[in-house]
PDB file of N, CA and C in Angstrom:
ATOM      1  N   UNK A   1     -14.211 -16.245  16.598  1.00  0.00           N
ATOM      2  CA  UNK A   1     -13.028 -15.580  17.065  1.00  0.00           C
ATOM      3  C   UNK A   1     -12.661 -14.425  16.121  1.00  0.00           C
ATOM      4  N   UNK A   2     -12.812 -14.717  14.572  1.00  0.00           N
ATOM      5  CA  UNK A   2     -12.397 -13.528  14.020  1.00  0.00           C
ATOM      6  C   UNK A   2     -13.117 -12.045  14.314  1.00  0.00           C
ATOM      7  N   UNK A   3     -14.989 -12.438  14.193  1.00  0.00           N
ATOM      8  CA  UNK A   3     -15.455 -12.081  13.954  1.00  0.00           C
ATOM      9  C   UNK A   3     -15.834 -10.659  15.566  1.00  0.00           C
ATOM     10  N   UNK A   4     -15.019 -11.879  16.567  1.00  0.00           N
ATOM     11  CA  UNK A   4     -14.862 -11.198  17.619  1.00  0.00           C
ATOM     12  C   UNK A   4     -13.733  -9.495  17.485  1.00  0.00           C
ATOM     13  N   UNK A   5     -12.311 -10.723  16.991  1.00  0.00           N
ATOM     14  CA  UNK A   5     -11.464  -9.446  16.674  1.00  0.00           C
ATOM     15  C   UNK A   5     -11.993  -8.309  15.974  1.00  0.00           C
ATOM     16  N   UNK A   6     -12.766  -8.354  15.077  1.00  0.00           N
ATOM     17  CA  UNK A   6     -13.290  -7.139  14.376  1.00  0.00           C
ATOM     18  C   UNK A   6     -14.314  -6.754  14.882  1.00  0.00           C
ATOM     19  N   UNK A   7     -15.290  -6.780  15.882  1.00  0.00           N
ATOM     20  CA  UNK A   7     -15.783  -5.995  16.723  1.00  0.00           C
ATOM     21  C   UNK A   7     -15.065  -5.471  17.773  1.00  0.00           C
ATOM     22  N   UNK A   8     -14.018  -5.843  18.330  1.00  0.00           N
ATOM     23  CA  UNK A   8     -12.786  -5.045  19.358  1.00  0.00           C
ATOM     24  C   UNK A   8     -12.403  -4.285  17.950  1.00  0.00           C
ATOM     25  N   UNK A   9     -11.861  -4.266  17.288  1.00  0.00           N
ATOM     26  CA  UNK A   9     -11.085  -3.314  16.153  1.00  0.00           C
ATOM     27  C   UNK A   9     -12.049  -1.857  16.375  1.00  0.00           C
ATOM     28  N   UNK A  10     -13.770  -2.503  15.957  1.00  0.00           N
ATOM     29  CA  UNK A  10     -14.635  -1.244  15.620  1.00  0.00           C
ATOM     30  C   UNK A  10     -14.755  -0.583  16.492  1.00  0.00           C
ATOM     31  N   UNK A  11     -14.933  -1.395  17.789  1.00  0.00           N
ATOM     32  CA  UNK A  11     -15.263  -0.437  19.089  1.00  0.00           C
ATOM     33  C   UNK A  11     -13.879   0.645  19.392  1.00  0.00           C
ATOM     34  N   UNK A  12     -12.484  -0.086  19.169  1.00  0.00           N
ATOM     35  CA  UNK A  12     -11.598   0.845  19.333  1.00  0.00           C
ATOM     36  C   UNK A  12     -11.307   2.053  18.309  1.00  0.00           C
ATOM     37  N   UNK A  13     -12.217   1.829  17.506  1.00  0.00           N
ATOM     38  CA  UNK A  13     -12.501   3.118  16.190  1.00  0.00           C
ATOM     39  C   UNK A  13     -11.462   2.483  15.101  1.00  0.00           C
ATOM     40  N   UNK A  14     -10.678   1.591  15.103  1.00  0.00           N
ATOM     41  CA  UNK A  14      -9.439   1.192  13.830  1.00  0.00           C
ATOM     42  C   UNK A  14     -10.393   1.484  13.015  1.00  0.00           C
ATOM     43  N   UNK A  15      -9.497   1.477  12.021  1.00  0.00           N
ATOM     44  CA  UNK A  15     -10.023   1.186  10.832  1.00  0.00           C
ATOM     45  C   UNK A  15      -9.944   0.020   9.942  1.00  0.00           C
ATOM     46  N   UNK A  16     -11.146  -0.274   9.493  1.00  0.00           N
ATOM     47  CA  UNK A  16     -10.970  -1.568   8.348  1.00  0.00           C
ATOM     48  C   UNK A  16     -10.212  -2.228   7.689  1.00  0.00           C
ATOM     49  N   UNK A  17      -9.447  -3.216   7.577  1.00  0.00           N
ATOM     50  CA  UNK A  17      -8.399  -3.829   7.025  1.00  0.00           C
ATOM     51  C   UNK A  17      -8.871  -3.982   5.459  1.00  0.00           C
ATOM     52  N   UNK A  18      -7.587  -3.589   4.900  1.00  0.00           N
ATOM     53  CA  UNK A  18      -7.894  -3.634   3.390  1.00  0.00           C
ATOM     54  C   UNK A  18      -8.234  -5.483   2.816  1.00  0.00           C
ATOM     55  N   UNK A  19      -8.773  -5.071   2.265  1.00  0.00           N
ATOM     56  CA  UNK A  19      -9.164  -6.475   1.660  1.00  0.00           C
ATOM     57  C   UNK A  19      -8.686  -7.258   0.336  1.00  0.00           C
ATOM     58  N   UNK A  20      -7.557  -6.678  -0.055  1.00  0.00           N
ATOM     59  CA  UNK A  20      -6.541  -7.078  -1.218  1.00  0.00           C
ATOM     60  C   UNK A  20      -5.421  -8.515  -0.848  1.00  0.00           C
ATOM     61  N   UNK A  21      -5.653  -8.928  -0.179  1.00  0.00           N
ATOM     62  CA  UNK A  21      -4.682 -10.245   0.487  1.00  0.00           C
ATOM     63  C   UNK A  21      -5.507 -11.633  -0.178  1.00  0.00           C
ATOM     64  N   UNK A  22      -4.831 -12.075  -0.700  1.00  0.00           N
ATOM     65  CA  UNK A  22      -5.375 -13.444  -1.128  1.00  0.00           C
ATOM     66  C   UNK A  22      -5.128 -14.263  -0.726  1.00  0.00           C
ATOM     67  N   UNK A  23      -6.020 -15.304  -0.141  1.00  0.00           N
ATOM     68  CA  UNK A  23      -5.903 -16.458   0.403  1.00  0.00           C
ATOM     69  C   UNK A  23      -5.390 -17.261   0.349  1.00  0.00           C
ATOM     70  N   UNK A  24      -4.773 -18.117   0.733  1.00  0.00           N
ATOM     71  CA  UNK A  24      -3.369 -19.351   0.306  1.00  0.00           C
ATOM     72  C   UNK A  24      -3.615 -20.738   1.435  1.00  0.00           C
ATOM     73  N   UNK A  25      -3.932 -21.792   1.292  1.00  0.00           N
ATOM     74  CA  UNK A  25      -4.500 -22.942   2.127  1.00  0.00           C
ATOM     75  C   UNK A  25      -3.130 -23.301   2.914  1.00  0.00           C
ATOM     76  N   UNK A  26      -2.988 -23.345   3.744  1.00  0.00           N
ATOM     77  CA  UNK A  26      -2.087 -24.010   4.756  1.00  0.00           C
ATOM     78  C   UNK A  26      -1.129 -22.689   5.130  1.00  0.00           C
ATOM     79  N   UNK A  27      -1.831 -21.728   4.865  1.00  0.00           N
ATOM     80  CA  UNK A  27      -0.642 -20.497   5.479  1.00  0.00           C
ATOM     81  C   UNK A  27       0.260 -20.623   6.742  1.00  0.00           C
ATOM     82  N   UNK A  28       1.246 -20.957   6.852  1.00  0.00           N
ATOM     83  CA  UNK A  28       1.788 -20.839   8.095  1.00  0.00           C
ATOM     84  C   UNK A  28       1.904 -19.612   9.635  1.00  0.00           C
ATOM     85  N   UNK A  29       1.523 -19.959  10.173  1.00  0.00           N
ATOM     86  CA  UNK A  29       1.455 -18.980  11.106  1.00  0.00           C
ATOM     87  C   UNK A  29       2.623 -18.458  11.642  1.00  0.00           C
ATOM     88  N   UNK A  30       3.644 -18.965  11.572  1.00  0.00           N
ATOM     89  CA  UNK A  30       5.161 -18.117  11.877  1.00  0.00           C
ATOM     90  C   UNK A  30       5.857 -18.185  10.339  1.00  0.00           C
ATOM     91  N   UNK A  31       5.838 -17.169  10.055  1.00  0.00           N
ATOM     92  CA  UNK A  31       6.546 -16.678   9.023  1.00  0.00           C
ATOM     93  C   UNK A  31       7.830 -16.866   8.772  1.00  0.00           C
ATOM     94  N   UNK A  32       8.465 -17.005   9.762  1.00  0.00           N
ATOM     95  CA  UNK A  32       9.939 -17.426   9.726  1.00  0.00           C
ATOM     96  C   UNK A  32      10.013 -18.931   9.541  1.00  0.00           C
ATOM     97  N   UNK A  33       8.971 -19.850  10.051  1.00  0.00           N
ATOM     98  CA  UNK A  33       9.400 -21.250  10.200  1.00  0.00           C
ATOM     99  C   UNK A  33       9.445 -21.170   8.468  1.00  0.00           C
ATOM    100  N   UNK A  34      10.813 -22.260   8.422  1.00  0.00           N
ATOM    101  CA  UNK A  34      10.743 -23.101   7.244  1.00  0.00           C
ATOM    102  C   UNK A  34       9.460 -24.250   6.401  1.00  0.00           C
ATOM    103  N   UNK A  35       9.471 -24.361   5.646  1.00  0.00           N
ATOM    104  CA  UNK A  35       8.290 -25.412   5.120  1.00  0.00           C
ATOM    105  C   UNK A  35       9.160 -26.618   5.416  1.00  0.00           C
ATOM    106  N   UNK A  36       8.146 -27.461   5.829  1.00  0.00           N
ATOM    107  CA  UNK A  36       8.044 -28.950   6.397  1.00  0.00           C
ATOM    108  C   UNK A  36       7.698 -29.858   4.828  1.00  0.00           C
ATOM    109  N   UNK A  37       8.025 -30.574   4.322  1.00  0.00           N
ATOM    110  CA  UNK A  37       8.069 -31.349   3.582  1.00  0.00           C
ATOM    111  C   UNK A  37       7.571 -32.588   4.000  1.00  0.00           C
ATOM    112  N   UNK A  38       5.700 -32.500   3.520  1.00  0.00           N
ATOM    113  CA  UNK A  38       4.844 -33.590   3.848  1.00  0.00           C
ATOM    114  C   UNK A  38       3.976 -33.400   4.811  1.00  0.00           C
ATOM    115  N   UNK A  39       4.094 -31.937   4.894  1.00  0.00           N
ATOM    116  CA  UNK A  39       3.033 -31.164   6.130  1.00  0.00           C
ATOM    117  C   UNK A  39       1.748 -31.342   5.218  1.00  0.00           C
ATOM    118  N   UNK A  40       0.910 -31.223   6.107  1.00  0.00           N
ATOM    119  CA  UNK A  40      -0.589 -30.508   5.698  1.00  0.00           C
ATOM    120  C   UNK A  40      -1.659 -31.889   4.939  1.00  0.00           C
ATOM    121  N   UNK A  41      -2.642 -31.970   5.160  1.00  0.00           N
ATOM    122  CA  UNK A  41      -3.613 -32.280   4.499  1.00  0.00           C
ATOM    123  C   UNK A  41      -3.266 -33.559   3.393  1.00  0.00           C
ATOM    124  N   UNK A  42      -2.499 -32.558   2.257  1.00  0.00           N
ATOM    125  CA  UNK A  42      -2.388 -33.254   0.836  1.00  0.00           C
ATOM    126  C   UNK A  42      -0.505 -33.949   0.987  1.00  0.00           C
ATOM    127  N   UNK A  43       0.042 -33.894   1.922  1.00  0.00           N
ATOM    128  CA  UNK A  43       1.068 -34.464   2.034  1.00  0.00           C
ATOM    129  C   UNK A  43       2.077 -33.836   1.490  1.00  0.00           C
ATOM    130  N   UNK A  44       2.735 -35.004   0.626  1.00  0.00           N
ATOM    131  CA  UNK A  44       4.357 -34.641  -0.278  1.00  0.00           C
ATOM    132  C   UNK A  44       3.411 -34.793  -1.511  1.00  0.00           C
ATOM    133  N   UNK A  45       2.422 -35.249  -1.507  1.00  0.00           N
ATOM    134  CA  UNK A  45       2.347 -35.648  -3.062  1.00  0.00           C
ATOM    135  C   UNK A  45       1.641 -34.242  -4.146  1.00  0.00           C
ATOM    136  N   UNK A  46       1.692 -33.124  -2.959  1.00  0.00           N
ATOM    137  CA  UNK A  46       0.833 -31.901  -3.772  1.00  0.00           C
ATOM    138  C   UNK A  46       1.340 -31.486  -4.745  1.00  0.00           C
TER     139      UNK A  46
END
């Protein structure tokens, strides 16, 4: 799927997304939601 989005990007001529963003495990996908306490993987105990 990503790899899809960035062939639609190239074909529409965009340009390349900078690559300075660092990765963070459990990123939330709505930015606004609040953090859940005991979400994810490693629980409460992270």
């Amino acid at each position: 799927m990503i790899a899809w989005a960035g062939l639609e990007r190239m074909a529409l001529g965009l340009p390349a997304d900078p690559l300075d963003v660092q990765p963070r495990s459990r990123w939330p996908l709505d930015g606004e939601a609040k953090a859940v306490i005991g979400h994810g993987k490693r629980g409460a105990k992270a």
